[in-house]
Protein backbone atom coordinates (compact mmCIF):
# COMPACT_ATOMS: atom_id res chain seq x y z
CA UNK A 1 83.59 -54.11 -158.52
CA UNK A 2 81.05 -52.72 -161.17
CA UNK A 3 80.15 -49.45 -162.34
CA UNK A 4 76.81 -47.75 -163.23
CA UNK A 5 76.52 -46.58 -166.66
CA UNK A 6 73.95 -45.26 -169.02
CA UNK A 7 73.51 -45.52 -173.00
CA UNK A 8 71.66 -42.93 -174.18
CA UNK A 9 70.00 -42.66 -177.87
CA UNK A 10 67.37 -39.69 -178.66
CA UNK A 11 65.58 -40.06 -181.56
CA UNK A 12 62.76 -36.69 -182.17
CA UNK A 13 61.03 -35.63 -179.25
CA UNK A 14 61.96 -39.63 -177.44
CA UNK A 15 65.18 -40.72 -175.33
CA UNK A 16 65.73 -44.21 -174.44
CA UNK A 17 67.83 -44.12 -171.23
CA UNK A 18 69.09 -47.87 -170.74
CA UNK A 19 70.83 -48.21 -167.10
CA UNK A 20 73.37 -50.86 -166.54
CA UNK A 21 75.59 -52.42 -164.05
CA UNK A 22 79.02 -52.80 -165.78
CA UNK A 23 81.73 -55.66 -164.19
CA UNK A 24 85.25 -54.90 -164.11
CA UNK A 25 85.84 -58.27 -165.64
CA UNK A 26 85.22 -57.65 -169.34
CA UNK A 27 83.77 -61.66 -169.44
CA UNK A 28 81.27 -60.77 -167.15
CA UNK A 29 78.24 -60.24 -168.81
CA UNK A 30 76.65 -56.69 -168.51
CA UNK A 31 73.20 -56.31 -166.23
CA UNK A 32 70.54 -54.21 -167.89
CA UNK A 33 69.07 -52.59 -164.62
CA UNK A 34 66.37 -50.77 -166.29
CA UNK A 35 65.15 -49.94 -169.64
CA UNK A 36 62.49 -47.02 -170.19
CA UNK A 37 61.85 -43.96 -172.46
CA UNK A 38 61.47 -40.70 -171.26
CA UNK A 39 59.27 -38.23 -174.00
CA UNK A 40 59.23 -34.79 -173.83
CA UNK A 41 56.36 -32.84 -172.46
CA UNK A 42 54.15 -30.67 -174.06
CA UNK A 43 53.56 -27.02 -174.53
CA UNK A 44 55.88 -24.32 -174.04
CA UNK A 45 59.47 -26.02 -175.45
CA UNK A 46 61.92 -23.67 -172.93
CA UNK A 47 60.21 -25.32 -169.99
CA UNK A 48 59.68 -29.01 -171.08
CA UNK A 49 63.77 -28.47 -172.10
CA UNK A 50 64.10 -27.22 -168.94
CA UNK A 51 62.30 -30.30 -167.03
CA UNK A 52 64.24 -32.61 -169.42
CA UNK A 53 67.48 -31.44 -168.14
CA UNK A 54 66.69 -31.59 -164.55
CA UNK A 55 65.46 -35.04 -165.11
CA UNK A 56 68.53 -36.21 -166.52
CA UNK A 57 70.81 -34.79 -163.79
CA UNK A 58 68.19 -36.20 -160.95
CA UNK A 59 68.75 -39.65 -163.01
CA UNK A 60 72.20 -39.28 -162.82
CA UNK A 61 72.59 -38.37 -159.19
CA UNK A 62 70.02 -41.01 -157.94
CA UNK A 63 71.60 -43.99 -159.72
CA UNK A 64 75.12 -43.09 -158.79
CA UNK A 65 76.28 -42.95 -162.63
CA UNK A 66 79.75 -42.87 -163.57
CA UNK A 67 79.28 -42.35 -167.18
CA UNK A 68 76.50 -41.51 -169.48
CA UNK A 69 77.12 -42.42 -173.14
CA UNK A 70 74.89 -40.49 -176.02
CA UNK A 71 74.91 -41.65 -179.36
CA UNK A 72 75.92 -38.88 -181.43
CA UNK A 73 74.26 -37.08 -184.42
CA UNK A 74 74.37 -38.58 -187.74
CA UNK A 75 74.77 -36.77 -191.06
CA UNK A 76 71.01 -36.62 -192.83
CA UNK A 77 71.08 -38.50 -195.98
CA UNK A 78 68.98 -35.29 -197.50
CA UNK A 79 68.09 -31.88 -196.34
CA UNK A 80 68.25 -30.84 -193.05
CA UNK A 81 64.26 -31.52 -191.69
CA UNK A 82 62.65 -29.29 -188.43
CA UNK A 83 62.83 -32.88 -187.03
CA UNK A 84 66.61 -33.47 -187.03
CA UNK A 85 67.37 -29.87 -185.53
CA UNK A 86 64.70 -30.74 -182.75
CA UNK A 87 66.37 -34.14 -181.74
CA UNK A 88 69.50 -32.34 -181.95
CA UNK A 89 68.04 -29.67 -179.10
CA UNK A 90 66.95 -32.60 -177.19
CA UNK A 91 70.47 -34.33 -177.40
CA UNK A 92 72.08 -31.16 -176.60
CA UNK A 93 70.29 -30.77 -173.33
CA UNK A 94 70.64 -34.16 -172.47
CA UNK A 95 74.51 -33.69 -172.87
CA UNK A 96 74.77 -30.97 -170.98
CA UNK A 97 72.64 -32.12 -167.97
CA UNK A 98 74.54 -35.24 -167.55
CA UNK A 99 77.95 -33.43 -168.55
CA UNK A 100 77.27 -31.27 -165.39
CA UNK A 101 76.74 -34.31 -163.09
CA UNK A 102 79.00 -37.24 -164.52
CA UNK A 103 81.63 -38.27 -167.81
CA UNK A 104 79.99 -38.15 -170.71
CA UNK A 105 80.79 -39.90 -174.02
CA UNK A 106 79.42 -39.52 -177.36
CA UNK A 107 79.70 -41.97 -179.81
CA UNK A 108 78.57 -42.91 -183.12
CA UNK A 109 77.07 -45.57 -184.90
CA UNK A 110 79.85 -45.25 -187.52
CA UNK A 111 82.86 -45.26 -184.67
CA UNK A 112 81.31 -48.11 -183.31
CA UNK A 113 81.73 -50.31 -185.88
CA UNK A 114 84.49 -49.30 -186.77
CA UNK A 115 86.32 -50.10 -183.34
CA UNK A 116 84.05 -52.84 -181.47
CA UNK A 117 83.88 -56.30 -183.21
CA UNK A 118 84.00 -57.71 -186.40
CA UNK A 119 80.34 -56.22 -187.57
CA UNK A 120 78.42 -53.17 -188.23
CA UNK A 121 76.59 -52.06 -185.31
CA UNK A 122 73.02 -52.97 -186.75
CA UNK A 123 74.58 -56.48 -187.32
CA UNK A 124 74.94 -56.46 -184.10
CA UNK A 125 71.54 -54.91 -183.12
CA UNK A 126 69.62 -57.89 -184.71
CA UNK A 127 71.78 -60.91 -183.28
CA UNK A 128 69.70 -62.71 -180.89
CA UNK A 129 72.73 -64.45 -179.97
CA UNK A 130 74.75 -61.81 -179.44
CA UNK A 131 72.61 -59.95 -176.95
CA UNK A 132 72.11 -63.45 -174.67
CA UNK A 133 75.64 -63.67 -174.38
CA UNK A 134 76.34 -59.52 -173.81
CA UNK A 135 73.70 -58.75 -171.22
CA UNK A 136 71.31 -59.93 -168.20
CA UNK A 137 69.03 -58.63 -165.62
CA UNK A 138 66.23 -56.45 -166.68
CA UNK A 139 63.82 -57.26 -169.76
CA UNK A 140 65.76 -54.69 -172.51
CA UNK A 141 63.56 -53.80 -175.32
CA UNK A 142 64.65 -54.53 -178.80
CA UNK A 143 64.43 -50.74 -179.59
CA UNK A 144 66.93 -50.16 -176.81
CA UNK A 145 69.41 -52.49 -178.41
CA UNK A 146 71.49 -49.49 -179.51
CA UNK A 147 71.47 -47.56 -176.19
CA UNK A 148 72.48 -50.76 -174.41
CA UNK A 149 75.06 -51.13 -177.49
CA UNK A 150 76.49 -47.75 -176.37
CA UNK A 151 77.70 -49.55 -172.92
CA UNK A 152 78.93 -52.36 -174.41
CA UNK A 153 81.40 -50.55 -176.85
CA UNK A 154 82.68 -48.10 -174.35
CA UNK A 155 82.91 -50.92 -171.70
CA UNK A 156 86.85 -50.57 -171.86
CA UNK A 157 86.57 -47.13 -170.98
């Protein structure tokens, strides 16, 4: 039996939504079912919010996911910008839309590779090799490494 999971990375006003088919059988490899990048429309912010979170729960309810895993804020290496409080609005909303229609996990980068593997996560994230013998299925993008990297570390879970 597999389930249907979701890695989940927003980065400014852009959240890469990687959907995957995940084997009981940890040997398995996982299959990438679809890779895309949902932005965040314009105008009035409430409303395109609004839309955001409705698209995430309609996502969630359509594929049949049984857990959605966001990659959680990081510390900013200087001041706090406009741009890091807007992504963290965006991830906020996108937590609490799928939080209201499936498990939801947040993980970090730093938590990551600290308990999956041997490596850092962007160690990972570059390894050709690594990604052939993880994943199948649907083309992934390289910039969706890390969302599909969110499925693979919380595969146990």
């Amino acid at each position: 039996m597999s389930k249907h999971r979701v890695g989940i990375v927003v980065v400014g006003e852009r959240v890469t939504v990687v959907l995957a088919e995940v084997p009981d059988d940890e040997t398995d490899h996982i299959i990438i079912l679809s890779d895309s990048s949902w932005t965040i429309q314009q105008g009035d912010r409430g409303e395109a919010l609004s839309v955001l979170h409705q698209r995430c729960q309609n996502f969630c309810e359509q594929h049949k996911v049984e857990m959605v895993v966001v990659k959680a804020s990081a510390l900013p290496q200087s001041g706090v910008r406009l741009a890091v409080l807007e992504s963290a609005e965006v991830r906020g909303v996108v937590i609490a839309a799928v939080a209201s229609r499936t498990k939801v996990k947040i993980l970090s980068k730093a938590v990551i590779s600290r308990t999956y593997g041997e490596r850092k996560v962007d160690e990972y994230l570059k390894d050709n090799s690594f990604w052939d013998d993880k994943i199948t299925g649907a083309k992934l993008k390289i910039a969706s490494r890390e969302a599909a990297m969110l499925i693979i570390a919380s595969r146990a879970d």
